[in-house]
N, C-alpha and C. Protein backbone atom coordinates (compact mmCIF):
# COMPACT_ATOMS: atom_id res chain seq x y z
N UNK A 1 55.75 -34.83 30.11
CA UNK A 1 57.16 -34.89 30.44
C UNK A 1 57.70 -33.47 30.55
N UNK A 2 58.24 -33.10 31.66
CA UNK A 2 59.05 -31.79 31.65
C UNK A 2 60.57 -31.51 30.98
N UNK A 3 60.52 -30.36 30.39
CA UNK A 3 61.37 -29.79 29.98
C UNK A 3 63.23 -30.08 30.42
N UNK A 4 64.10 -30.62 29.41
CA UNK A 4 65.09 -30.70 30.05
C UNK A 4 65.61 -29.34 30.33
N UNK A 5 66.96 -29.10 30.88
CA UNK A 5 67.61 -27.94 30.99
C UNK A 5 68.32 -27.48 30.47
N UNK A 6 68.43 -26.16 29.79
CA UNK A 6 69.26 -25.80 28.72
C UNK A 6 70.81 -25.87 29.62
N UNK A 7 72.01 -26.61 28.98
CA UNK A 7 73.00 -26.46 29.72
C UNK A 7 73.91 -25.28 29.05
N UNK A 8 73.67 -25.05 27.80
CA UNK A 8 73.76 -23.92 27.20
C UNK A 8 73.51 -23.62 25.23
N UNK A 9 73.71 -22.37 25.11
CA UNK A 9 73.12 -22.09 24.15
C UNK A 9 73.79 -22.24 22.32
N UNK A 10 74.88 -23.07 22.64
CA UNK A 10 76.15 -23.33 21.66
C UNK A 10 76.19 -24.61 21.88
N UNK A 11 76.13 -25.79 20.29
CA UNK A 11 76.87 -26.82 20.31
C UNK A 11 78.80 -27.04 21.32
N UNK A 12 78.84 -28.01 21.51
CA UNK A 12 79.72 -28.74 22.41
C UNK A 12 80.93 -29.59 20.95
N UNK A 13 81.42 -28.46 20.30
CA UNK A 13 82.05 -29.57 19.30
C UNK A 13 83.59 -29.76 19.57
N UNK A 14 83.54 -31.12 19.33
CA UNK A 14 84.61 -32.00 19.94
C UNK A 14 85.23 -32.90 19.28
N UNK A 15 86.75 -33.38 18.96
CA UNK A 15 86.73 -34.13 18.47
C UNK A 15 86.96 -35.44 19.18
N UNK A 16 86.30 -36.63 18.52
CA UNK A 16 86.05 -38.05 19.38
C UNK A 16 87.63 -39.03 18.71
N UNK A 17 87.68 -39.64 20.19
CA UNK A 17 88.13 -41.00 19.39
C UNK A 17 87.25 -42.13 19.31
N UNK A 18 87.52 -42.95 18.35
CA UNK A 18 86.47 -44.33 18.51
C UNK A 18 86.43 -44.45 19.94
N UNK A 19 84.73 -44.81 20.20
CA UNK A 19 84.69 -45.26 21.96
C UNK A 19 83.19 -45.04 22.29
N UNK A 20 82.64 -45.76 22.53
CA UNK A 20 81.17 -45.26 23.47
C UNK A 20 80.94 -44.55 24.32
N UNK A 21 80.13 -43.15 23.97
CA UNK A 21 79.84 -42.21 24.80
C UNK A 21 78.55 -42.25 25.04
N UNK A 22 78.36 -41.37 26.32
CA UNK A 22 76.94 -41.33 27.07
C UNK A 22 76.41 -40.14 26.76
N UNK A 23 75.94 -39.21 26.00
CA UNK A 23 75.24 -38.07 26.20
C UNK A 23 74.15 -37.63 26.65
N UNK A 24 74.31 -36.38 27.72
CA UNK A 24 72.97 -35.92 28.65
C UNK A 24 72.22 -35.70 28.16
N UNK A 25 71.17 -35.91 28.52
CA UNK A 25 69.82 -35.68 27.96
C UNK A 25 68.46 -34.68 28.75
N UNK A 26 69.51 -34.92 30.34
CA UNK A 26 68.98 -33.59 31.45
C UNK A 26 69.54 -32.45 31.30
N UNK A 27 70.52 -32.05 30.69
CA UNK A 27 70.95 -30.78 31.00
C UNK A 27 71.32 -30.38 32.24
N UNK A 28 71.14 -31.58 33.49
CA UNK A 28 71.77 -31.32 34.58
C UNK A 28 73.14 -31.85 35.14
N UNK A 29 74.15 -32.59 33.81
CA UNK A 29 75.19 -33.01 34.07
C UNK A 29 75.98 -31.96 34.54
N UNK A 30 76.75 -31.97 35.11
CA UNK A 30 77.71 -30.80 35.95
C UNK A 30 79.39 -31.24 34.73
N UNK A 31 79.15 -32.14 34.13
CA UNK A 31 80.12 -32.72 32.92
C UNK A 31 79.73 -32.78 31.27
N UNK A 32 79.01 -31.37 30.75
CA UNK A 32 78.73 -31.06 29.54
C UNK A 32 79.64 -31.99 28.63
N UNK A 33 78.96 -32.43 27.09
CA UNK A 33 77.88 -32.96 27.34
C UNK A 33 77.76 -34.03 27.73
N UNK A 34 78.55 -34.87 28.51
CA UNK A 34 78.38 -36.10 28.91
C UNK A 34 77.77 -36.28 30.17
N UNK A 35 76.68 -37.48 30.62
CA UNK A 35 76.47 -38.08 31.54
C UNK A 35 76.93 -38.34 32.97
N UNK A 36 76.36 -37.51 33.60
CA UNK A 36 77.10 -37.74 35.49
C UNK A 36 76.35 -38.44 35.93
N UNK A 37 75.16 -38.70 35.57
CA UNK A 37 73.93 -39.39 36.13
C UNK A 37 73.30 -38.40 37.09
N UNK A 38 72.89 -37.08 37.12
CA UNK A 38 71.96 -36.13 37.61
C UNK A 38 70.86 -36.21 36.83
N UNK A 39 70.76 -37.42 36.25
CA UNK A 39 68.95 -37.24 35.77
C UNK A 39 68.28 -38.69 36.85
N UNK A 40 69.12 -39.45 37.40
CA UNK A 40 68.76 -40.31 38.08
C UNK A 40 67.64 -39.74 38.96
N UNK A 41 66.16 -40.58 38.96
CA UNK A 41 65.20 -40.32 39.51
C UNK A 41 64.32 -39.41 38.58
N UNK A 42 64.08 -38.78 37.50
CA UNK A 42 63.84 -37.99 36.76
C UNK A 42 63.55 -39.06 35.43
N UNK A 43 62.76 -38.00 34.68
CA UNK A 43 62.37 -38.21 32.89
C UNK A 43 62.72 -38.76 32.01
N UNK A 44 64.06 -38.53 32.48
CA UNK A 44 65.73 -38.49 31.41
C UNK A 44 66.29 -39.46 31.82
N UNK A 45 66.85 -39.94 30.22
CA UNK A 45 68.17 -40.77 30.33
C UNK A 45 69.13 -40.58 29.30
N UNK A 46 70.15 -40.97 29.67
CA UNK A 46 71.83 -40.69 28.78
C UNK A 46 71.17 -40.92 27.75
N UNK A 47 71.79 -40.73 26.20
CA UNK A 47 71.53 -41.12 24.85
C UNK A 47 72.85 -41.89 24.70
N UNK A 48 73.44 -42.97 24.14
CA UNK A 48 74.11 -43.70 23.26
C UNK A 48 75.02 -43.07 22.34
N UNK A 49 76.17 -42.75 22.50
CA UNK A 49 76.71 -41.99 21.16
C UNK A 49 78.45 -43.47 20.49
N UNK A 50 78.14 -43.87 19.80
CA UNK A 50 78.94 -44.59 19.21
C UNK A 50 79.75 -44.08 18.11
N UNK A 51 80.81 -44.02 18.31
CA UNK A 51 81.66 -43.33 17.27
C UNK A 51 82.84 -44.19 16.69
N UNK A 52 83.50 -44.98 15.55
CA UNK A 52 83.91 -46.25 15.22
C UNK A 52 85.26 -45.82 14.31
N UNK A 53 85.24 -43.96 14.50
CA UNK A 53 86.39 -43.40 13.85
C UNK A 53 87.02 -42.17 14.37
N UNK A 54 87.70 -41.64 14.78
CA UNK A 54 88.26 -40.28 15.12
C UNK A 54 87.51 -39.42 14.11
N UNK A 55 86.47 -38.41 15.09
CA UNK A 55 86.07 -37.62 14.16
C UNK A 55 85.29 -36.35 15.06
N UNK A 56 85.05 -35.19 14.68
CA UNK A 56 84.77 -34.31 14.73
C UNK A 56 83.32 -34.13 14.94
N UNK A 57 82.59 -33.92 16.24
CA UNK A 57 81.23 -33.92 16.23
C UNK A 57 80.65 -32.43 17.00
N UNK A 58 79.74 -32.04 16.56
CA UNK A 58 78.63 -30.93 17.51
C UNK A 58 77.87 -31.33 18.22
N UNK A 59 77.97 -31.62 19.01
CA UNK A 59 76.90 -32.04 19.87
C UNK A 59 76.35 -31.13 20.76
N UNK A 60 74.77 -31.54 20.88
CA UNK A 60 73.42 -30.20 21.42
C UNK A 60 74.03 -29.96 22.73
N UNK A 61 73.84 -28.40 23.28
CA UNK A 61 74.01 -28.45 24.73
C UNK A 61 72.56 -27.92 25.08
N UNK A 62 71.50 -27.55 24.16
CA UNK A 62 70.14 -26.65 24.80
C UNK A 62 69.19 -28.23 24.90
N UNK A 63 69.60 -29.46 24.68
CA UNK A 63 68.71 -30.22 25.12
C UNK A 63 67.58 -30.30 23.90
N UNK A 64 67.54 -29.67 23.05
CA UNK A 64 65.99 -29.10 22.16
C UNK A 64 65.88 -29.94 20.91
N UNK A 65 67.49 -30.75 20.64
CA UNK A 65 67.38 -30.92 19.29
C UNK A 65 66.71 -31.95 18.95
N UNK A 66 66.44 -31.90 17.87
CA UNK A 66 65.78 -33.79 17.17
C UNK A 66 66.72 -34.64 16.57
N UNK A 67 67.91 -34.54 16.36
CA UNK A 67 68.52 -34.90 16.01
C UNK A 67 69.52 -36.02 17.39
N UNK A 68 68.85 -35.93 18.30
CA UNK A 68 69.83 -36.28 19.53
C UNK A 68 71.06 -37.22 19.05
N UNK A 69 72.18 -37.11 19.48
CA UNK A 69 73.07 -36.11 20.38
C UNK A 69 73.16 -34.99 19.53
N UNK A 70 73.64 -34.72 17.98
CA UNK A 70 74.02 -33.98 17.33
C UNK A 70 73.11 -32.55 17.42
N UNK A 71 73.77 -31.57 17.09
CA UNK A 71 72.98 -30.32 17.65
C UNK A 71 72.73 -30.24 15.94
N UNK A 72 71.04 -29.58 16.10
CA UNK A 72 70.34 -29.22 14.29
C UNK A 72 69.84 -27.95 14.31
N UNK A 73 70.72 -26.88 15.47
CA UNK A 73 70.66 -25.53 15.16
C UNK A 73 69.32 -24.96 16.30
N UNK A 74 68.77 -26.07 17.13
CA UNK A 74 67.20 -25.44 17.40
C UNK A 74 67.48 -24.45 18.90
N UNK A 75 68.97 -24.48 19.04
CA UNK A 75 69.38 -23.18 20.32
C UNK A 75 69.30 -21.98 19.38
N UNK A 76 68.98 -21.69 18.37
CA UNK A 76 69.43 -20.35 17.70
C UNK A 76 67.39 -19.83 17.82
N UNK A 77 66.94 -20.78 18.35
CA UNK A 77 65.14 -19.91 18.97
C UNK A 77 65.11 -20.00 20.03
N UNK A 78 66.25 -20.11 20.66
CA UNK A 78 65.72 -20.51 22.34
C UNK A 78 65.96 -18.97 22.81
C-alpha cells in the first residue's frame, strides 16, 4: 500500500459539535482534515469520526498516526 500524503506537519485542532465526521485518510483532500473524496480510485478511505458532545479535538494532518483520526505526535519525525 502506498504512502498517504502529508497534508501537513501540525495537528488540525478544532472544536466539534456533536455530528458525524469524515476524516481524510489521503492527505489529498483540498478540505483539511475532512473528506472531499480525492482518494476515490486509490488505497484510501475517509475514517469515521463520531463525536456525541461539543468538544475539542487534534486531529492528524501528516496522515502517520496510529491513533486515526486523533494526531499521537508521529509529525514531530517526519
Amino acid at each position: 500500500m502506498s504512502e498517504p500524503e502529508i497534508a501537513a506537519k501540525v495537528p488540525a485542532v478544532l472544536e466539534l459539535e456533536p455530528g458525524t465526521y469524515w476524516w481524510c485518510q489521503c492527505g489529498r483532500s483540498g478540505n483539511q482534515p475532512w473528506c472531499d473524496g480525492s482518494h476515490k480510485g486509490g488505497a484510501f478511505s475517509p475514517t469515521e469520526l463520531t463525536i456525541s458532545e461539543k468538544r475539542t479535538v487534534a486531529l492528524c494532518q501528516c496522515k502517520r498516526t496510529a491513533k486515526a483520526p486523533c494526531c499521537d505526535g508521529s509529525h514531530k519525525t517526519l
